[in-house]
C-alpha atoms as a PDB file:
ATOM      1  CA  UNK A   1      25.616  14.594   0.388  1.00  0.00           C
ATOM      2  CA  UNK A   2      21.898  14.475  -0.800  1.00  0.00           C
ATOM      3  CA  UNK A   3      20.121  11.133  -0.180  1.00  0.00           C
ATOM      4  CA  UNK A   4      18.316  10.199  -3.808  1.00  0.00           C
ATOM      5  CA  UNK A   5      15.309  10.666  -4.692  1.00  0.00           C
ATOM      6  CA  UNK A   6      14.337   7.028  -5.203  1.00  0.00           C
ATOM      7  CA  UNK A   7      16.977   5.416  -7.361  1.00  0.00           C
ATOM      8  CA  UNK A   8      18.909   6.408 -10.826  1.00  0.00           C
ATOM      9  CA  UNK A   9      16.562   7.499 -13.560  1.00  0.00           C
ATOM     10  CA  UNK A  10      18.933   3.960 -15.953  1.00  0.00           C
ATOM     11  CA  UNK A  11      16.766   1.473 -13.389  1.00  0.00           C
ATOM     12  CA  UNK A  12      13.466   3.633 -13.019  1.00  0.00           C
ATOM     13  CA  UNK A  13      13.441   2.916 -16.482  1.00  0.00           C
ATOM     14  CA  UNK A  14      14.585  -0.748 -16.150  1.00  0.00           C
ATOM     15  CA  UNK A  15      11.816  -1.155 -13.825  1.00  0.00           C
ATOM     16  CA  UNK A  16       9.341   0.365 -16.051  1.00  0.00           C
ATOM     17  CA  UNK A  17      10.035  -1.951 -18.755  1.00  0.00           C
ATOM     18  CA  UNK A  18       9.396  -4.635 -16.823  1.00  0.00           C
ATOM     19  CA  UNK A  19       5.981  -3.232 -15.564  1.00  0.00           C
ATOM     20  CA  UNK A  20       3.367  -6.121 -17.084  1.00  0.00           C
ATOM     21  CA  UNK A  21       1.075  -3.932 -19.731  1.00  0.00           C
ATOM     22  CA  UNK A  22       2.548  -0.767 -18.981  1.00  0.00           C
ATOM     23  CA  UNK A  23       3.896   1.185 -22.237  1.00  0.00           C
ATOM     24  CA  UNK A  24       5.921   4.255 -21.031  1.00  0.00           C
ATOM     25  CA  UNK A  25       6.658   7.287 -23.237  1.00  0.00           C
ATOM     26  CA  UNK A  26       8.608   9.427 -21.029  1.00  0.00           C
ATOM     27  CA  UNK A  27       9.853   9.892 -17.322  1.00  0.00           C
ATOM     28  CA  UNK A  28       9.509  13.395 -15.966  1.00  0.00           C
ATOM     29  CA  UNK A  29      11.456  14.255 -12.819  1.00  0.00           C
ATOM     30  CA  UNK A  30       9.357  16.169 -10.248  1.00  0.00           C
ATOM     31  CA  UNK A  31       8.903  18.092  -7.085  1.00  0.00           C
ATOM     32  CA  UNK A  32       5.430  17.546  -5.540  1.00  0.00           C
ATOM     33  CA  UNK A  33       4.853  20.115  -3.910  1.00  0.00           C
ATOM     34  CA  UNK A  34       4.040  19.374  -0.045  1.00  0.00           C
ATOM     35  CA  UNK A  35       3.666  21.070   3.763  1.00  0.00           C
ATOM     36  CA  UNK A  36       5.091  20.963   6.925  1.00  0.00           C
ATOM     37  CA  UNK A  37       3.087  21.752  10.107  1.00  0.00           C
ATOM     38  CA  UNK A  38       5.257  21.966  13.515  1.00  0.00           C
ATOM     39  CA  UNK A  39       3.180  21.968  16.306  1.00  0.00           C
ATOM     40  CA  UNK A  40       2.990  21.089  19.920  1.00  0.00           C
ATOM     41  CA  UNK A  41       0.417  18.613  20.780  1.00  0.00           C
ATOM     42  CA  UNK A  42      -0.813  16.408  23.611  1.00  0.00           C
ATOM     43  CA  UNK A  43      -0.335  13.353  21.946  1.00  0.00           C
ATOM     44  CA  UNK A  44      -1.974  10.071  22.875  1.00  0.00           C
ATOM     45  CA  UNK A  45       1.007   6.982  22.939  1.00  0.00           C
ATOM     46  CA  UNK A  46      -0.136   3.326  22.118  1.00  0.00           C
ATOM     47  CA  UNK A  47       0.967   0.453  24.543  1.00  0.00           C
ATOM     48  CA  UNK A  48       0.295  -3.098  25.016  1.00  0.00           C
ATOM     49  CA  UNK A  49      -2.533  -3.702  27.935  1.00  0.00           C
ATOM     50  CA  UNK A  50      -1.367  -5.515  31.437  1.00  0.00           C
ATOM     51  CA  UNK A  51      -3.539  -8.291  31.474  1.00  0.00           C
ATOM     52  CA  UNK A  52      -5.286  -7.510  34.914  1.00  0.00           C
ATOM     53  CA  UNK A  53      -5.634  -3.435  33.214  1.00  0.00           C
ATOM     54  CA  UNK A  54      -7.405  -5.131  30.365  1.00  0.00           C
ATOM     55  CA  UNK A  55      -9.749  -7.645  31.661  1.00  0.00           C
ATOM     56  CA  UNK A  56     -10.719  -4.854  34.187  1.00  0.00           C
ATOM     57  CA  UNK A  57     -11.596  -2.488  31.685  1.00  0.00           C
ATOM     58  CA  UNK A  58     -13.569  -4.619  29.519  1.00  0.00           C
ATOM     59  CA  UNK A  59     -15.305  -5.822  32.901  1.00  0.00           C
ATOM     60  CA  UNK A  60     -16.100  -2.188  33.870  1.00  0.00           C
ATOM     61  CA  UNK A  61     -17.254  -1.614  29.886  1.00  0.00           C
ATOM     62  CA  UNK A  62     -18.746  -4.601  28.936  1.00  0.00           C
ATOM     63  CA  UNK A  63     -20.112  -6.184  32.246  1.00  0.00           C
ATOM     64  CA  UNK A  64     -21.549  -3.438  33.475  1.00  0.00           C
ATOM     65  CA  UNK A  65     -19.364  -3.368  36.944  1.00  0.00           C
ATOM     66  CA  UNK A  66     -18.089  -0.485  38.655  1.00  0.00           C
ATOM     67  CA  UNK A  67     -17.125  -1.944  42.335  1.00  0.00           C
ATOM     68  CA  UNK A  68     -13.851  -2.928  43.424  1.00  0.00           C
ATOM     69  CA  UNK A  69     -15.667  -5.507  45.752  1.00  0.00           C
ATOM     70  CA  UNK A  70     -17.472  -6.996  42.227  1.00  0.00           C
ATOM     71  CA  UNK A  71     -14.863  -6.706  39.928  1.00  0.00           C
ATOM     72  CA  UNK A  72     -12.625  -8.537  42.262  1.00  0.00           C
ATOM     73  CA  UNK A  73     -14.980 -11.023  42.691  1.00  0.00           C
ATOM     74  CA  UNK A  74     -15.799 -11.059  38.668  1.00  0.00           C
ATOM     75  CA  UNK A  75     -12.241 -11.447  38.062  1.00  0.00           C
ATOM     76  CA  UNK A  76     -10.902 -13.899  40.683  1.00  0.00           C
ATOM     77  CA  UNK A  77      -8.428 -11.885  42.279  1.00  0.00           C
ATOM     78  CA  UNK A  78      -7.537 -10.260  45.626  1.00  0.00           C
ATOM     79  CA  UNK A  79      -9.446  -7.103  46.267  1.00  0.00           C
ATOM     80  CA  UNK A  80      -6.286  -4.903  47.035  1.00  0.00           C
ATOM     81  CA  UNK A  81      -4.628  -5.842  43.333  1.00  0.00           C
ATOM     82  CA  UNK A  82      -7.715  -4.922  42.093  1.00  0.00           C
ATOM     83  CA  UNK A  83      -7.659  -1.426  43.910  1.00  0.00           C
ATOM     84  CA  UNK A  84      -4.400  -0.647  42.677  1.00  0.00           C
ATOM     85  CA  UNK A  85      -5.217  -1.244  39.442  1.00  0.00           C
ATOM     86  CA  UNK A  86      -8.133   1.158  39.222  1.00  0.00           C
ATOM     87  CA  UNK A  87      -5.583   3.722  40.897  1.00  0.00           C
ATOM     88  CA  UNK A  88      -3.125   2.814  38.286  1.00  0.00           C
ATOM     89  CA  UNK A  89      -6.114   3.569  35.225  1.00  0.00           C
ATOM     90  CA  UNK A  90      -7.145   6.306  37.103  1.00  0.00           C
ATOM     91  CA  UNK A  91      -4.240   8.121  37.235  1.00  0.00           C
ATOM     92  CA  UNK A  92      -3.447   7.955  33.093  1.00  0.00           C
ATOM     93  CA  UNK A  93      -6.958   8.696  32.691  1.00  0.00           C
ATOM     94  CA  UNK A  94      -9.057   5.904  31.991  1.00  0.00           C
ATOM     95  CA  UNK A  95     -11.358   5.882  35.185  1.00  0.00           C
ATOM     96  CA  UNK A  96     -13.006   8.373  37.376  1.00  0.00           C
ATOM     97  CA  UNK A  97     -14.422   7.622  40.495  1.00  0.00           C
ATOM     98  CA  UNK A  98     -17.607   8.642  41.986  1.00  0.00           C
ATOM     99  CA  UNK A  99     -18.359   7.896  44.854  1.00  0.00           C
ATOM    100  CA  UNK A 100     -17.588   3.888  45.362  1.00  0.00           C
ATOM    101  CA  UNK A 101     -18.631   3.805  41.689  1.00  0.00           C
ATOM    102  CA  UNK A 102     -16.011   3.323  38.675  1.00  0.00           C
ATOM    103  CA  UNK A 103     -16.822   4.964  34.896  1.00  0.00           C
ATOM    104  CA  UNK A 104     -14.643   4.579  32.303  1.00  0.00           C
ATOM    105  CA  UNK A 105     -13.316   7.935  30.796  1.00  0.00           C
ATOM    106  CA  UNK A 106     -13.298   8.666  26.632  1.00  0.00           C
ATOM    107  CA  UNK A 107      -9.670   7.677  26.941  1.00  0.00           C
ATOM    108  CA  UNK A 108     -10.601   4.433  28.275  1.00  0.00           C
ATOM    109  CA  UNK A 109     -13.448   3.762  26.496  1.00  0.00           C
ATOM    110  CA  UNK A 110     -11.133   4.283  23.248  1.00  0.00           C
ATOM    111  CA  UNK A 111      -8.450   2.245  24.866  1.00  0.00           C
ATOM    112  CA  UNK A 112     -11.109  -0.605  25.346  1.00  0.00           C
ATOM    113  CA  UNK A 113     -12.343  -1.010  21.778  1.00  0.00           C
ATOM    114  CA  UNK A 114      -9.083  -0.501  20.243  1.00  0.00           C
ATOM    115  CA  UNK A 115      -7.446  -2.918  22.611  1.00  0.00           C
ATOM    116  CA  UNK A 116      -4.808  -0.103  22.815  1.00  0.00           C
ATOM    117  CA  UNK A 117      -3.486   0.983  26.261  1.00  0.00           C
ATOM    118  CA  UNK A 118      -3.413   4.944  25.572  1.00  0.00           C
ATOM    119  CA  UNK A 119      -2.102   7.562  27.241  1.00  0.00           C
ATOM    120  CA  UNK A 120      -1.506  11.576  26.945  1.00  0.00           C
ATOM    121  CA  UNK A 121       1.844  13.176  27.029  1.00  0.00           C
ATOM    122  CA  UNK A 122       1.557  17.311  26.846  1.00  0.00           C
ATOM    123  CA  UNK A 123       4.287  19.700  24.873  1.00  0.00           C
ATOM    124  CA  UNK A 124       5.170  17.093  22.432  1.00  0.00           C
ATOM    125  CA  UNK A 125       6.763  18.464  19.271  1.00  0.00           C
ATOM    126  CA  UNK A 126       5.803  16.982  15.631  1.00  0.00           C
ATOM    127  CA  UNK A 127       6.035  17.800  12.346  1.00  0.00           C
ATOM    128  CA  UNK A 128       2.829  16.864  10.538  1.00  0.00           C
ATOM    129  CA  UNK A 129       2.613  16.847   6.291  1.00  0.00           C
ATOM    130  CA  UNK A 130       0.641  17.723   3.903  1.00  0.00           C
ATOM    131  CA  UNK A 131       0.054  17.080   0.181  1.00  0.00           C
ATOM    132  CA  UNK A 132       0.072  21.113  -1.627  1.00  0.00           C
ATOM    133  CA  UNK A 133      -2.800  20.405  -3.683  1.00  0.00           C
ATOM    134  CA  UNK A 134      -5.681  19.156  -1.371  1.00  0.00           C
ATOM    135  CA  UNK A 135      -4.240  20.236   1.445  1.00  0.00           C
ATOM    136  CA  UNK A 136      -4.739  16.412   3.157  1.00  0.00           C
ATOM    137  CA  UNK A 137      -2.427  14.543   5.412  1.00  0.00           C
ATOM    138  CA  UNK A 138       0.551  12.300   4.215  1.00  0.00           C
ATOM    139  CA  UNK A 139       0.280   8.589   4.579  1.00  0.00           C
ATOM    140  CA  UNK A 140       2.976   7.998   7.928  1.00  0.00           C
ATOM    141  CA  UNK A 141       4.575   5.161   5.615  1.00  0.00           C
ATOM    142  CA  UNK A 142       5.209   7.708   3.148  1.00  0.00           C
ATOM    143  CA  UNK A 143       6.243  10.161   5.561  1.00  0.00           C
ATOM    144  CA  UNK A 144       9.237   8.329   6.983  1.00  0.00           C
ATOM    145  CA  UNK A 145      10.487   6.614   4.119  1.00  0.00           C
ATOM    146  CA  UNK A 146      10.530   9.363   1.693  1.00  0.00           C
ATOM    147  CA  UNK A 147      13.300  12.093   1.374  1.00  0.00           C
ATOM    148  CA  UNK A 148      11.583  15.701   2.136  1.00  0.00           C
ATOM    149  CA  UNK A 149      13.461  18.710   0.518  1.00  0.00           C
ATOM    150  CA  UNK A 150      13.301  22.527   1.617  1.00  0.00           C
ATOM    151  CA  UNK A 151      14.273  23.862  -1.902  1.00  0.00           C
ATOM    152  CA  UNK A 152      11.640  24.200  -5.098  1.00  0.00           C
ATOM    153  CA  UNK A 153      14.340  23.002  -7.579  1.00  0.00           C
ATOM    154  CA  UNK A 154      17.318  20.546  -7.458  1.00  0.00           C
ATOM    155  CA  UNK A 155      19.871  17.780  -8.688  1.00  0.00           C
ATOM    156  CA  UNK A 156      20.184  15.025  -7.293  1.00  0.00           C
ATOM    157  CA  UNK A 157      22.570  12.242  -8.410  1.00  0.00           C
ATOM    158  CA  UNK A 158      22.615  13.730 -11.637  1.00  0.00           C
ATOM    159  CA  UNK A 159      19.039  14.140 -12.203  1.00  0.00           C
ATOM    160  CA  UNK A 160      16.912  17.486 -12.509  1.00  0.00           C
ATOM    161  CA  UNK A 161      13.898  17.631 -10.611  1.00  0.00           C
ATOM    162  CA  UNK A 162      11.162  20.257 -11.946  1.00  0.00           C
ATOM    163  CA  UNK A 163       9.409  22.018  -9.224  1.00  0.00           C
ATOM    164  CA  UNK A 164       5.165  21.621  -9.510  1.00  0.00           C
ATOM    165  CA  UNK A 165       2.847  24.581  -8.363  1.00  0.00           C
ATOM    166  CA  UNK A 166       0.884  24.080  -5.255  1.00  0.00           C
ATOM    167  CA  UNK A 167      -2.186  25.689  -3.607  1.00  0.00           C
ATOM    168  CA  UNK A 168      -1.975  27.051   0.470  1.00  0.00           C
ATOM    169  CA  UNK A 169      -2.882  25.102   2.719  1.00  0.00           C
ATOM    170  CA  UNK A 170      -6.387  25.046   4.093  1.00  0.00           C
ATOM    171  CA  UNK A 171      -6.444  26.652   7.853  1.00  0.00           C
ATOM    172  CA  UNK A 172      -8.376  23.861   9.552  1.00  0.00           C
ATOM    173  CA  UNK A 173      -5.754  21.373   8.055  1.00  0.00           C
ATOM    174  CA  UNK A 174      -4.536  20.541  11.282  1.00  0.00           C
ATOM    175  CA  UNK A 175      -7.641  20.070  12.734  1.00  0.00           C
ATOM    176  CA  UNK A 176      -9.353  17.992  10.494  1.00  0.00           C
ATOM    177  CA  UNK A 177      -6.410  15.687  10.751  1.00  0.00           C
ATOM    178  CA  UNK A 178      -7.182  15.568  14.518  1.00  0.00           C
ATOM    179  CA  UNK A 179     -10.828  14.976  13.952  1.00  0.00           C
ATOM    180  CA  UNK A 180     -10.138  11.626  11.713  1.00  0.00           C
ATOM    181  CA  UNK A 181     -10.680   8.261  13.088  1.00  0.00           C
ATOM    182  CA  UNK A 182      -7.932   6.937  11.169  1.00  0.00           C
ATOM    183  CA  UNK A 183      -5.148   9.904  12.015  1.00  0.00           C
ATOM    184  CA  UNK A 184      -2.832   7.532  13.066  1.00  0.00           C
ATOM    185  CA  UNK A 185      -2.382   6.051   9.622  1.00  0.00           C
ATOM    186  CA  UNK A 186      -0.829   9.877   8.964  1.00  0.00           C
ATOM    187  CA  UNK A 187       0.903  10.654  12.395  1.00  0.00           C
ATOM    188  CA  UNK A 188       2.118   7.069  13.562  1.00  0.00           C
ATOM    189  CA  UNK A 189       1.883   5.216  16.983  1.00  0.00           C
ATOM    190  CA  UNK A 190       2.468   9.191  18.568  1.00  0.00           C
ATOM    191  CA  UNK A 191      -1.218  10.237  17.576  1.00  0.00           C
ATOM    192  CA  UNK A 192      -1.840  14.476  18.271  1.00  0.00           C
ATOM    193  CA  UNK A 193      -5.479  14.931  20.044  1.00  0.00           C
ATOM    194  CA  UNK A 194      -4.986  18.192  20.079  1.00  0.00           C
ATOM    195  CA  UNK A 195      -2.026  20.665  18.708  1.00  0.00           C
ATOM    196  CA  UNK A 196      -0.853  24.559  18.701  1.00  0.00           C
ATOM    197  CA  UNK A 197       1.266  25.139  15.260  1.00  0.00           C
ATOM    198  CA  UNK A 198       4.055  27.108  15.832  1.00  0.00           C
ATOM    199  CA  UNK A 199       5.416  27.453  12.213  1.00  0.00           C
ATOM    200  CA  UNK A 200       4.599  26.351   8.003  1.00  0.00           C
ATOM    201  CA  UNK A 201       6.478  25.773   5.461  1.00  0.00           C
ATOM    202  CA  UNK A 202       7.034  24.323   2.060  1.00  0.00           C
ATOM    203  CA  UNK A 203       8.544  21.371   1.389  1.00  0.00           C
ATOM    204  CA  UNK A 204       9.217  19.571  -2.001  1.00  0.00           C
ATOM    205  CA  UNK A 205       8.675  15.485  -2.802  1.00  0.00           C
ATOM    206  CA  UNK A 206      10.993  13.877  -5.315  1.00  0.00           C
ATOM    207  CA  UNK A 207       8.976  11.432  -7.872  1.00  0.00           C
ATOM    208  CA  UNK A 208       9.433  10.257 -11.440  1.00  0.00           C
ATOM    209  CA  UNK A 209       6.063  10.887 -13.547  1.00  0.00           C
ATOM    210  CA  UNK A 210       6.272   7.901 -15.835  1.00  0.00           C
ATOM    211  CA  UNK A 211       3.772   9.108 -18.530  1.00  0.00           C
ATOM    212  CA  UNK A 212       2.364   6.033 -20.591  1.00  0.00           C
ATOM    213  CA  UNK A 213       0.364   5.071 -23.094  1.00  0.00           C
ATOM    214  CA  UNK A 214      -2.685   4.190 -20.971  1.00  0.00           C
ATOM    215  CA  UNK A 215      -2.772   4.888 -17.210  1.00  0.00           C
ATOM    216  CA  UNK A 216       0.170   6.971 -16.370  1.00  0.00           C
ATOM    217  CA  UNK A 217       2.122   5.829 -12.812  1.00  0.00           C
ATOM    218  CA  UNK A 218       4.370   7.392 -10.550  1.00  0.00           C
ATOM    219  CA  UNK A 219       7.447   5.901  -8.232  1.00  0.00           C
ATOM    220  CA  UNK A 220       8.690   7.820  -5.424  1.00  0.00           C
ATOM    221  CA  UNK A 221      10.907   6.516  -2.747  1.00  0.00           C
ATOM    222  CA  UNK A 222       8.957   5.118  -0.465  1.00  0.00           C
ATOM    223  CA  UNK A 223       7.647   1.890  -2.553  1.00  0.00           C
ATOM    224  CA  UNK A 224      10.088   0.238  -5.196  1.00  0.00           C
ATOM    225  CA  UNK A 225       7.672  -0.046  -7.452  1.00  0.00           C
ATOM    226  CA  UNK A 226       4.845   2.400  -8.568  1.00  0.00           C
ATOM    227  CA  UNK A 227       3.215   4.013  -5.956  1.00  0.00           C
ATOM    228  CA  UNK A 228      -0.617   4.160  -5.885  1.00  0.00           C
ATOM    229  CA  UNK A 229      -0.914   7.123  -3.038  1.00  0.00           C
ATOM    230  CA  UNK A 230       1.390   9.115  -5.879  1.00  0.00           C
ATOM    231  CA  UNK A 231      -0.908   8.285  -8.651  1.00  0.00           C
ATOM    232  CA  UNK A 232      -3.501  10.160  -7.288  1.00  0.00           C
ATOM    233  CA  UNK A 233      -1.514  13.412  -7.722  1.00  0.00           C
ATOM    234  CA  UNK A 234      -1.626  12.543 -11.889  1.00  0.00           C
ATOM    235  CA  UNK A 235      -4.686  15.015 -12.564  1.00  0.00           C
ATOM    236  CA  UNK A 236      -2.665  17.625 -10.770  1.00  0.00           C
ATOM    237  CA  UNK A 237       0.585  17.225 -12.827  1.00  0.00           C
ATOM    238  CA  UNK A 238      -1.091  18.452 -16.641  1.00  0.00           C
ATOM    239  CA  UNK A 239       0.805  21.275 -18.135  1.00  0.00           C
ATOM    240  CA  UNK A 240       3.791  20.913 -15.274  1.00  0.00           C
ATOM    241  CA  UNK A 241       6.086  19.327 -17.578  1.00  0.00           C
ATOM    242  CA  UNK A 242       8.477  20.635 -20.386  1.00  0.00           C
ATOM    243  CA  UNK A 243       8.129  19.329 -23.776  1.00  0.00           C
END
């Protein structure tokens, strides 16, 4: 059986009534009309930071010190847990050595101001989303609480959804993804750095257009009320609906 769309059109429309200044006229069942993007990335994993890992990479970043013999000394510890340590950051790739001389890598240095311990993985498999109109990446929150659905048009629990017209989907929308600070607001704790796609395809979003007299809003199923990510598709939905 299908999972709804949100809940029964009866308490979308209880739900609007409550909504403080909000005067609907109608509720229009839609598709939004999305992407999905599989690809294989090398994806860099959040962790929490072992104390000594942390205090020795802010040491190496912000003090300035790239000995073993110093930072051992900085941090009040035994020289040899210190060495293992740098082995340990070394080998997920957060230091390089030169010489008797520690650096901190890109990885590290992103690890540091984030106070994130990160790490790569390689052949990881994700499915990324997009919205079909601007071709930008889904909120994650909305990705994993929503109900995705292959076909253009469909019933569910009794309710027709109408299918909306899209536009393709830009070719660098992968990669601009990647480039954004912020791209694990869109792909979760496992964030791609950098991906191969190995397939596209549409994929429909079940909302309820309420259409008002004022600012129109829009519910899908990831919030149980109106859903302000959604209302930004509103210019997009003119001249979808039947009368």
């Amino acid at each position: 059986m299908t999972e709804p769309a949100h809940l029964p059109l009866t308490e979308i429309a209880r739900r609007v009534d409550v909504l403080p200044g909000v005067r609907p006229r109608r509720i229009v069942p839609l598709l939004l009309p999305m992407w999905a993007v599989e690809v294989t990335a090398t994806v860099r994993e959040s962790q929490s930071y072992d104390v000594l890992d942390r205090y020795l990479s802010r040491a190496v970043a912000e003090g300035g010190l790239t000995r073993t013999a110093e930072l051992a000394e900085f941090l009040g510890v035994e020289p040899p847990l210190v060495a293992r340590a740098v082995r340990h950051l070394a080998g997920i790739g957060h230091l390089v050595r030169d010489g008797d001389k520690l650096s901190l890598t890109a990885l590290g240095r992103r690890s540091v101001a984030d106070g994130r311990r990160y790490q790569l993985s390689t052949g990881r498999r994700m499915v990324l989303r997009f919205d079909g109109f601007r071709g930008e990446p889904v909120p994650y929150p909305t990705v994993i609480h929503s109900v995705w659905l292959p076909e253009p048009s469909l019933t569910l629990d009794g309710t027709v959804f109408r299918a909306v017209g899209g536009r393709p989907l830009p070719e660098d929308a992968v990669d601009r993804l990647l480039a954004r600070r912020d791209a694990g607001d869109f792909t979760g704790p496992v964030e791609p750095v950098t991906a191969t796609t190995t397939r596209t395809y549409p994929i429909h979003l079940p909302v309820y257009h309420v259409e008002c007299d004022g600012d129109d809003v829009v519910f899908g199923k990831a919030l149980d009320g109106p859903d302000p990510y959604l209302a930004g598709f509103i210019p997009f939905l003119g001249g979808n609906h039947e009368t």
